[in-house]
Protein backbone atom coordinates (compact mmCIF):
# COMPACT_ATOMS: atom_id res chain seq x y z
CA UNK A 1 -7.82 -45.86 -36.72
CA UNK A 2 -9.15 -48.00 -39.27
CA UNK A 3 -10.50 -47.04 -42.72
CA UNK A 4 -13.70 -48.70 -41.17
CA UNK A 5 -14.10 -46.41 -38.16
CA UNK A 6 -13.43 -43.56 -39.79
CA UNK A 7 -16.52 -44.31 -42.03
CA UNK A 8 -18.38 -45.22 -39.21
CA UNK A 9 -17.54 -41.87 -37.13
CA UNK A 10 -18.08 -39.64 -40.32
CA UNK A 11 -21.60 -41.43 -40.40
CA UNK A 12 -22.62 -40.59 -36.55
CA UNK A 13 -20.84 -36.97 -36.87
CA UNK A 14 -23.50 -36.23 -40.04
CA UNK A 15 -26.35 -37.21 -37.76
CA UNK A 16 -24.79 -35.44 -35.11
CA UNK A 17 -24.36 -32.07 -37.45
CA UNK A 18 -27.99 -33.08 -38.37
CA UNK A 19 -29.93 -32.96 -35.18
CA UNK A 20 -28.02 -31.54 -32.32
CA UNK A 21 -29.73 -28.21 -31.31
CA UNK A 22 -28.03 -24.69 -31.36
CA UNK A 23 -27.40 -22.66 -28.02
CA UNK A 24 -26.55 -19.23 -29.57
CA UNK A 25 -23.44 -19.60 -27.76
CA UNK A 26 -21.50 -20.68 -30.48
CA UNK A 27 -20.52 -23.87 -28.90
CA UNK A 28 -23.01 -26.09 -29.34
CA UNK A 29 -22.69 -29.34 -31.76
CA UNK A 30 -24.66 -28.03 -35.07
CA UNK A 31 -24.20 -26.47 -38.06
CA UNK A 32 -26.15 -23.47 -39.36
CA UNK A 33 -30.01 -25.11 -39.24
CA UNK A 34 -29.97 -27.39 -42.08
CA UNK A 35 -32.37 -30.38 -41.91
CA UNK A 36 -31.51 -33.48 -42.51
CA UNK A 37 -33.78 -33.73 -46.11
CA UNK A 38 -32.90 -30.27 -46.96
CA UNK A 39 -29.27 -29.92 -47.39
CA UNK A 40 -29.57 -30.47 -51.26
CA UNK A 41 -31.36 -27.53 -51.62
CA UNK A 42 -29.47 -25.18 -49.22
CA UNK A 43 -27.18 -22.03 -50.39
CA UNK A 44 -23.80 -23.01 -51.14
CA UNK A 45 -22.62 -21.30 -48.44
CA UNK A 46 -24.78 -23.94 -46.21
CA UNK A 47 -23.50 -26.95 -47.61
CA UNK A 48 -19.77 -25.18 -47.03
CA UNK A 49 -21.17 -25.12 -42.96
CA UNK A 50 -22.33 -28.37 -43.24
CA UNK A 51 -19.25 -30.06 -44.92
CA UNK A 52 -17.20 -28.09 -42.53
CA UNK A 53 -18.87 -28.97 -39.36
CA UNK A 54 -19.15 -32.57 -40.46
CA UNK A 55 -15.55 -32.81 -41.11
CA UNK A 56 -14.66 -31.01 -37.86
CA UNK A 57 -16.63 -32.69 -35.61
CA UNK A 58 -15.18 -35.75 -36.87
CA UNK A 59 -11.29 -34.47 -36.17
CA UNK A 60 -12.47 -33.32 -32.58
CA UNK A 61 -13.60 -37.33 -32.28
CA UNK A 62 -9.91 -38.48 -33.69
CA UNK A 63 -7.98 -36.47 -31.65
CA UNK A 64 -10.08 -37.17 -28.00
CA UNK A 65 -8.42 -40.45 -29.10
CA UNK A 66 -5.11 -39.84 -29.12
CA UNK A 67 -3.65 -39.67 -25.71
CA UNK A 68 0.23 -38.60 -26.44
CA UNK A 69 0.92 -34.99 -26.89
CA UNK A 70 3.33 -35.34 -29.75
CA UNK A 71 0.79 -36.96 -31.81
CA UNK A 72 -1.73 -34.80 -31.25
CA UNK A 73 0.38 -32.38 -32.51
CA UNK A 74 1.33 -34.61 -35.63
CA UNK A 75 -2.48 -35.05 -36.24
CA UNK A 76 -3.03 -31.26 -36.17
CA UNK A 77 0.02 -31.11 -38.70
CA UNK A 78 -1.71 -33.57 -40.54
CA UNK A 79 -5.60 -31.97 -40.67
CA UNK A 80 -5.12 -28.38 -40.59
CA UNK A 81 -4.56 -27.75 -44.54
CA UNK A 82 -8.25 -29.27 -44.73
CA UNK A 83 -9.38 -25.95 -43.44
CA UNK A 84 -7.29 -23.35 -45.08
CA UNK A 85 -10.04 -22.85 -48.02
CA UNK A 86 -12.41 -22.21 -45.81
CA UNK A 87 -10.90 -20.20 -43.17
CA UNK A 88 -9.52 -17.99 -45.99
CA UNK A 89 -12.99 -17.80 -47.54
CA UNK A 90 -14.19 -16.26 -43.64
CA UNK A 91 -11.26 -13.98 -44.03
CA UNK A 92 -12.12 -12.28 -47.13
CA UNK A 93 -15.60 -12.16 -46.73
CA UNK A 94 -15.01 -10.55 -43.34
CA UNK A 95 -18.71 -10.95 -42.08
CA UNK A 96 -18.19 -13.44 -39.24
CA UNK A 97 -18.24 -16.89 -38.32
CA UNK A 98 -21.92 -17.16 -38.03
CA UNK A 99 -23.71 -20.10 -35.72
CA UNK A 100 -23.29 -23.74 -34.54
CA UNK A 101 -20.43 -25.98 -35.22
CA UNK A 102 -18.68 -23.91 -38.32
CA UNK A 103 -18.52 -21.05 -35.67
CA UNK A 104 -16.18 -23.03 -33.99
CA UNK A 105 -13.74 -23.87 -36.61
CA UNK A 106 -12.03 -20.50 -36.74
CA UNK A 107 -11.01 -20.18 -33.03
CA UNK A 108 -9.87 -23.87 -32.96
CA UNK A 109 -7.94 -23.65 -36.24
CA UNK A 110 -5.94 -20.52 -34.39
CA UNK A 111 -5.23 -23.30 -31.40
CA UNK A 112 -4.11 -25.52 -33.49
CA UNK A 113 -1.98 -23.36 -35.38
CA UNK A 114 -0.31 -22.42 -31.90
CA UNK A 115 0.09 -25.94 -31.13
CA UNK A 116 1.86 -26.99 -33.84
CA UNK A 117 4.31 -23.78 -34.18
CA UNK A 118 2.77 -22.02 -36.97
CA UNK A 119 2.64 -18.46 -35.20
CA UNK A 120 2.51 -16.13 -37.91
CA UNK A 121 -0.30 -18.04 -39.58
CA UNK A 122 -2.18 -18.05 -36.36
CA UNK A 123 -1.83 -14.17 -35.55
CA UNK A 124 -2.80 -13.44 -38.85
CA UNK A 125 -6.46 -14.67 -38.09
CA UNK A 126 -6.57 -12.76 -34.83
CA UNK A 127 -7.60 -9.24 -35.81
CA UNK A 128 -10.52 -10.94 -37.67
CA UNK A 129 -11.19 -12.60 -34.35
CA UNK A 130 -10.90 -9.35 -32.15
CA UNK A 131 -13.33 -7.67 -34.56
CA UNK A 132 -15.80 -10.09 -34.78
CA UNK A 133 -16.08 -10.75 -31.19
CA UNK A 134 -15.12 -14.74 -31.92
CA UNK A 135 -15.89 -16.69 -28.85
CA UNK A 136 -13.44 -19.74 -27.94
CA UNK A 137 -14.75 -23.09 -27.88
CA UNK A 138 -16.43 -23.43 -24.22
CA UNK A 139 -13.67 -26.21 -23.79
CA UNK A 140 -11.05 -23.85 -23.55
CA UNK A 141 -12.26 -21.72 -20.56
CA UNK A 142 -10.39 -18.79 -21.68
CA UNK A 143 -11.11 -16.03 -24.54
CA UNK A 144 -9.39 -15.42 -27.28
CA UNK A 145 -6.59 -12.83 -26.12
CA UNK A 146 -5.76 -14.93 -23.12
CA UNK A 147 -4.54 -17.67 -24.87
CA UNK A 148 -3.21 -16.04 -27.63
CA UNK A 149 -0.84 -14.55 -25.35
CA UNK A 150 -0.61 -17.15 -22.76
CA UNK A 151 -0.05 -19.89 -25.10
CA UNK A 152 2.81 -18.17 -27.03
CA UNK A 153 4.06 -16.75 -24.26
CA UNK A 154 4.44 -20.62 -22.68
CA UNK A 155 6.50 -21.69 -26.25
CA UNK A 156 8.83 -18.88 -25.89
CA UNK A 157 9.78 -19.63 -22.60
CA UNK A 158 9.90 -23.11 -22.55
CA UNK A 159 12.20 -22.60 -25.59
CA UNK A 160 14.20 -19.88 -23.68
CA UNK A 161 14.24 -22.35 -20.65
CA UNK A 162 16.06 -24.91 -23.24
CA UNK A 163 18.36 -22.13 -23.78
CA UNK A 164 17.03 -21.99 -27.44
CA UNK A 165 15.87 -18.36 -28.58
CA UNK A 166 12.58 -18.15 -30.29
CA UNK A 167 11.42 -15.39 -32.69
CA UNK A 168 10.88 -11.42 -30.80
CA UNK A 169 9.46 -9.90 -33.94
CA UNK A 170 6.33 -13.05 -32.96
CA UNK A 171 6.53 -11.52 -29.54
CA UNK A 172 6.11 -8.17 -30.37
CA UNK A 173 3.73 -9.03 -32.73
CA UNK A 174 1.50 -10.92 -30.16
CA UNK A 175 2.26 -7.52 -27.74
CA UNK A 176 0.83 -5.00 -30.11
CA UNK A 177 -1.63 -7.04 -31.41
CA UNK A 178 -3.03 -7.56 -27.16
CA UNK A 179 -1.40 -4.79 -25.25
CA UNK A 180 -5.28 -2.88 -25.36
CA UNK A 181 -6.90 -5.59 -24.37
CA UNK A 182 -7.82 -6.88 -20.48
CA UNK A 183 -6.17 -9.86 -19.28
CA UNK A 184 -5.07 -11.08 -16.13
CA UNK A 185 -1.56 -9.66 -15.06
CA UNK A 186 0.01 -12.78 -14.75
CA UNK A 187 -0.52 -13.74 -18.29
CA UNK A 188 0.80 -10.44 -19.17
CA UNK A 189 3.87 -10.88 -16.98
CA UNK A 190 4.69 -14.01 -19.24
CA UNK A 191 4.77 -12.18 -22.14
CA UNK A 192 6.83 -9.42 -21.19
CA UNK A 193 9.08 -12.03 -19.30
CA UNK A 194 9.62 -13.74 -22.73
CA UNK A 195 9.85 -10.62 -24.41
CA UNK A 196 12.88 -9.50 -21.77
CA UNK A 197 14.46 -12.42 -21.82
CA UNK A 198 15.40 -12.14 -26.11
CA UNK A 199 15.98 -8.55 -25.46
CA UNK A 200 18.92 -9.22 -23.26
CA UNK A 201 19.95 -12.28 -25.87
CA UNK A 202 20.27 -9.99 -28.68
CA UNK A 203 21.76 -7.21 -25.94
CA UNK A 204 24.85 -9.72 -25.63
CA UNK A 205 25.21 -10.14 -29.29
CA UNK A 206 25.64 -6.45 -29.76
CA UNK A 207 28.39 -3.97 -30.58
CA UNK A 208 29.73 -2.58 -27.62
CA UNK A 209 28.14 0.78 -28.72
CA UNK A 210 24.75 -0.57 -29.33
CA UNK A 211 24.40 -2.85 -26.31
CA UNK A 212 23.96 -0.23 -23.40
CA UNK A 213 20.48 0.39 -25.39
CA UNK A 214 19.79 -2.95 -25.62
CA UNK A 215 20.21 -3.96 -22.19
CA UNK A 216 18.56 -0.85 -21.21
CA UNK A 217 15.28 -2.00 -23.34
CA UNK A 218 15.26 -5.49 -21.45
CA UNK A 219 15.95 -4.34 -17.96
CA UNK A 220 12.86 -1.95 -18.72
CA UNK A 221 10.57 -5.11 -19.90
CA UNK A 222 11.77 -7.34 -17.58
CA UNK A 223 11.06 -4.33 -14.60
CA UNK A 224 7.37 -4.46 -15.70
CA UNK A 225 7.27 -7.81 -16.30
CA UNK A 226 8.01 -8.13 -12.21
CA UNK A 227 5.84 -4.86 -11.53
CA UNK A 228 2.68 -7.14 -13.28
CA UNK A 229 3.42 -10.51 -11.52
CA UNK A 230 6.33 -10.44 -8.61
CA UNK A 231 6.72 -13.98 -8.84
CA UNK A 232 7.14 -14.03 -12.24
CA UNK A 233 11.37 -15.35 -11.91
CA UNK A 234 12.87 -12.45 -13.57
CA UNK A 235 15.31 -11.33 -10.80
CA UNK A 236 18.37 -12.72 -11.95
CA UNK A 237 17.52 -11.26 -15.59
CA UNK A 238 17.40 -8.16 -14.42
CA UNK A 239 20.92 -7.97 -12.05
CA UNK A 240 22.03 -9.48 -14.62
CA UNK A 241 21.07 -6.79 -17.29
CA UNK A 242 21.67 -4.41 -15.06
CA UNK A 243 25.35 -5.41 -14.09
CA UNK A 244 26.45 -5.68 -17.63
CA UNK A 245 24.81 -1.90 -18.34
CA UNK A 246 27.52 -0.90 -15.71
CA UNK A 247 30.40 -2.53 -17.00
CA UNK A 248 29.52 -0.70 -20.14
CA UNK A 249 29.54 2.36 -18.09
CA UNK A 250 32.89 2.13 -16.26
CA UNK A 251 34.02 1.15 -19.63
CA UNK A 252 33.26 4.03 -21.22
CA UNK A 253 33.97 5.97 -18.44
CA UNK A 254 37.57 4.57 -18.34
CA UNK A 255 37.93 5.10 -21.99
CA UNK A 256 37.56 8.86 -21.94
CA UNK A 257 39.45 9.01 -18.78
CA UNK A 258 42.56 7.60 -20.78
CA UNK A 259 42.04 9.99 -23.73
CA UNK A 260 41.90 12.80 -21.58
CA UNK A 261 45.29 11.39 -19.90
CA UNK A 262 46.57 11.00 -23.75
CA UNK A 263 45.85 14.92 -24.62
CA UNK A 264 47.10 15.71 -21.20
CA UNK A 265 50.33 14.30 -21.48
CA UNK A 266 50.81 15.04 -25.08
CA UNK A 267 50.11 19.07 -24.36
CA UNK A 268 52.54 19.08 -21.64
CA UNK A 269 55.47 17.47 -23.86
């Protein structure tokens, strides 16, 4: 995009910002009310809104453009550290995300963040969100939890389905962080699937003596994981976790069967 469009679209998103009413829904395409001739005079905090909405409405604009997924992503990469001041500045004042566009900064900063594989930094603004009651962008026709866990969920197994492994402890994280909360089963069943299917990775990387536990663990995930959603494709996991868990058995089982043979023989010599 030329230097020259971007001026031009940073010029309609201010009179957007300007004179676009407010829904109370936290959607709509306005900043906190600030007219047009009275932004020099607002609170600081208003001209933050105002210089936040202006610059996001104008990112929403670039990225309609873009039509390949991969550079969304690389535009996300590219725009997100314009909003760490002032999503950290939400954080530690801990009061909300008010009205208008800047109320929809937060939620879509957490997207993004998912998008573009930076996990941690996205869960760490969802227990603001959760306590705040944040509502998602009407675009995204799901709240918050849903596609917290749906969308991370999705990563891990496409990830697992490239026979890569991708981080548990983000997982877990996403599990404890959502396992009070009401969302469909199916998007449940995702994460638990995800969440089996590193269990039984690590499993097979363990000691002998540590993996019946191990295997144990994801056979029980897995098990709910097909309780929540039967479809969910987790039936060969689980034979599989469950026929290793009895080699380990018979193992054992043959082990102290040839000690006992050992002391046997020995006490009769």
């Amino acid at each position: 995009m030329s230097l020259a469009r971007r001026h031009r679209d940073r010029i309609l998103a201010a009179k957007n910002v300007a004179s676009a009413p407010n829904d109370g829904a936290g959607t709509a395409p306005a900043a906190a009310p600030l007219p047009t001739a009275g932004v020099v005079n607002a609170s600081p905090a208003e001209r933050a809104a105002a210089q936040i909405a202006l610059r996001y409405t104008h990112d929403i604009r670039r990225l309609k453009e873009v039509r390949s997924i991969d550079k969304k992503i690389e535009v996300k990469r590219e725009i997100l550290p314009e909003y760490r001041a002032w999503v950290a500045g939400l954080i530690a004042a801990d009061a909300g995300v008010g009205t208008g566009v800047a109320a929809e900064v937060l939620p879509t900063v957490m997207v993004w963040l998912i998008d573009t594989g930076a996990y941690t930094d996205a869960l760490d603004l969802v227990p603001f969100m959760f306590r705040h009651k944040v509502t998602m962008p009407s675009r995204y026709q799901r709240d918050a939890a849903t596609i917290v866990v749906e969308e991370i969920a999705t990563a891990a197994l496409k990830a697992q389905g490239a026979d890569a492994s991708f981080p548990v402890e983000i997982l877990d994280r996403v599990a404890d962080l959502t396992g009070h909360l009401d969302i469909h089963d199916e998007v449940r069943a995702k994460l638990l699937k995800a969440i089996g299917n590193e269990q039984l990775r690590e499993a097979e990387d363990l000691p002998f003596d540590d993996a019946m536990a191990g295997y144990a663990a994801a056979v029980s995930t897995l098990n709910e994981a097909q309780r929540l959603h039967e479809r969910i494709g987790v039936k060969d996991k689980i034979k599989r976790g469950l026929k290793q868990m009895a080699a380990i058995t018979a193992a054992r089982e043959k082990a102290i069967a040839d000690q006992n043979n050992e002391q046997g023989g020995d006490t009769a010599a």
